[in-house]
Protein backbone atom coordinates (compact mmCIF):
# COMPACT_ATOMS: atom_id res chain seq x y z
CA UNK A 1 -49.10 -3.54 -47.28
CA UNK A 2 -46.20 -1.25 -46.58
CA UNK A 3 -46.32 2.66 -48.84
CA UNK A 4 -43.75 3.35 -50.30
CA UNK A 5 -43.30 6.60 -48.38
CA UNK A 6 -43.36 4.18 -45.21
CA UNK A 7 -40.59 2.56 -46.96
CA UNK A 8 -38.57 5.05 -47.31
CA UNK A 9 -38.60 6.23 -43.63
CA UNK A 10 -37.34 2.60 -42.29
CA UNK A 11 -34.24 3.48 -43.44
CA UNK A 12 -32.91 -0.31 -44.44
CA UNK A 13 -29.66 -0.52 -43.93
CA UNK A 14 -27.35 -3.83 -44.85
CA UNK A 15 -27.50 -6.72 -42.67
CA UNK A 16 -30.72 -5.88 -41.86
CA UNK A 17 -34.01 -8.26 -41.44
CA UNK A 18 -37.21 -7.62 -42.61
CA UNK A 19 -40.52 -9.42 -42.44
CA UNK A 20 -43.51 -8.38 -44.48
CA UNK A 21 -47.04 -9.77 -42.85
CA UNK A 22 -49.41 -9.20 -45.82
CA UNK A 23 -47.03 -8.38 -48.53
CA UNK A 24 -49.95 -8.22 -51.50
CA UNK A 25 -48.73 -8.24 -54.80
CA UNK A 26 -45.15 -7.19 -53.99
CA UNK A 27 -45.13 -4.71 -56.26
CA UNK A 28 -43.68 -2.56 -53.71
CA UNK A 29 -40.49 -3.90 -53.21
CA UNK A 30 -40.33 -4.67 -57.22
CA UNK A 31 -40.69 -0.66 -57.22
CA UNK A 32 -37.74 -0.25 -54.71
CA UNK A 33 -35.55 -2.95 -55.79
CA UNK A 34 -32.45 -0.36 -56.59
CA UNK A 35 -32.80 1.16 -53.19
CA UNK A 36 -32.24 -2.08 -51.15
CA UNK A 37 -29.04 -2.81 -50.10
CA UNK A 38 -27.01 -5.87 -50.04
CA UNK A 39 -26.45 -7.92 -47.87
CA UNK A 40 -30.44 -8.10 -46.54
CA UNK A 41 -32.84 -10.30 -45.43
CA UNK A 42 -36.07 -9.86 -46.48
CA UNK A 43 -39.20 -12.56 -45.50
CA UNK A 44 -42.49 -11.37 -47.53
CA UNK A 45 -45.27 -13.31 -46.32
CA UNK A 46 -49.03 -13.58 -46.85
CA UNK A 47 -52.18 -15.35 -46.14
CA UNK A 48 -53.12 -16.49 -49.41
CA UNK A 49 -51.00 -18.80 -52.05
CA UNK A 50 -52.11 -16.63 -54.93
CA UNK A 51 -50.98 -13.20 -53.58
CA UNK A 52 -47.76 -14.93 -52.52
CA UNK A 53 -47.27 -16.77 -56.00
CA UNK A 54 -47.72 -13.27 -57.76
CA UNK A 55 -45.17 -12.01 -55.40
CA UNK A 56 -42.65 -14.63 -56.37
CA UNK A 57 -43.70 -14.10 -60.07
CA UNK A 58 -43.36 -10.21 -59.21
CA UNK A 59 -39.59 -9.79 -57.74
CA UNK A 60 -38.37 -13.31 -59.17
CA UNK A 61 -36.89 -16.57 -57.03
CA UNK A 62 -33.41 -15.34 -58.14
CA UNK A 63 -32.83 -12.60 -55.84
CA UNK A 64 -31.09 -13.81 -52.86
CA UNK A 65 -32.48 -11.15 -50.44
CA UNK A 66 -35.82 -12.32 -50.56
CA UNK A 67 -37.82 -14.94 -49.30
CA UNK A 68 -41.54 -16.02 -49.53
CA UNK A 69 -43.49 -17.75 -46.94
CA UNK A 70 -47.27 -18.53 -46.21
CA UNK A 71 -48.28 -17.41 -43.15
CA UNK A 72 -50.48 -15.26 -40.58
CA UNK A 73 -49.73 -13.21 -37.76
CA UNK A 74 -51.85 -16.05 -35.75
CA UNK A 75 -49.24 -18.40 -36.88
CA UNK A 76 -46.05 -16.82 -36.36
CA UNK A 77 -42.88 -19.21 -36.99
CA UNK A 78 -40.04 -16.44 -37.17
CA UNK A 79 -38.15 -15.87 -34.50
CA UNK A 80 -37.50 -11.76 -33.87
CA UNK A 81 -34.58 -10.36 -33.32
CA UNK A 82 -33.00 -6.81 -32.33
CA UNK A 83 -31.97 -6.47 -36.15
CA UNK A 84 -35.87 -7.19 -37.35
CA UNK A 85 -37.80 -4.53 -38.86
């Protein structure tokens, strides 16, 4: 899971993508939700339904800059790009 000082220090700008591998509880980005900009695309992922459920349950299905998928690192379906952090 990403600190929140870690956070800070990516510097996420707008237009931006952003993949989480192991995004927990997402309490995190529920924490930092005023300091993300718009328009950004954020992917928060994880191994286990539960942990990914709470996430949704967490930040909410409403906000348009995330999204929530079930996967590992093993298992990697997202293309990367030069704009991926």
């Amino acid at each position: 899971m990403v600190s929140l000082a870690c956070l800070k220090q990516c510097e996420i700008t707008e237009n931006m993508n952003i993949l989480e591998i192991g995004c927990g509880s997402g309490a995190l980005w529920k924490e930092s939700l005023a300091r993300i900009p718009n328009p950004v695309s954020i992917t928060l992922s994880d191994i286990s339904r539960g942990m990914l459920r709470d996430t949704q349950r967490e930040i909410g299905t409403k906000d348009s800059r995330f999204s929530f998928r079930l996967l590992t690192a093993i298992k990697f379906p997202i293309q990367m790009s030069s704009s991926t952090l």
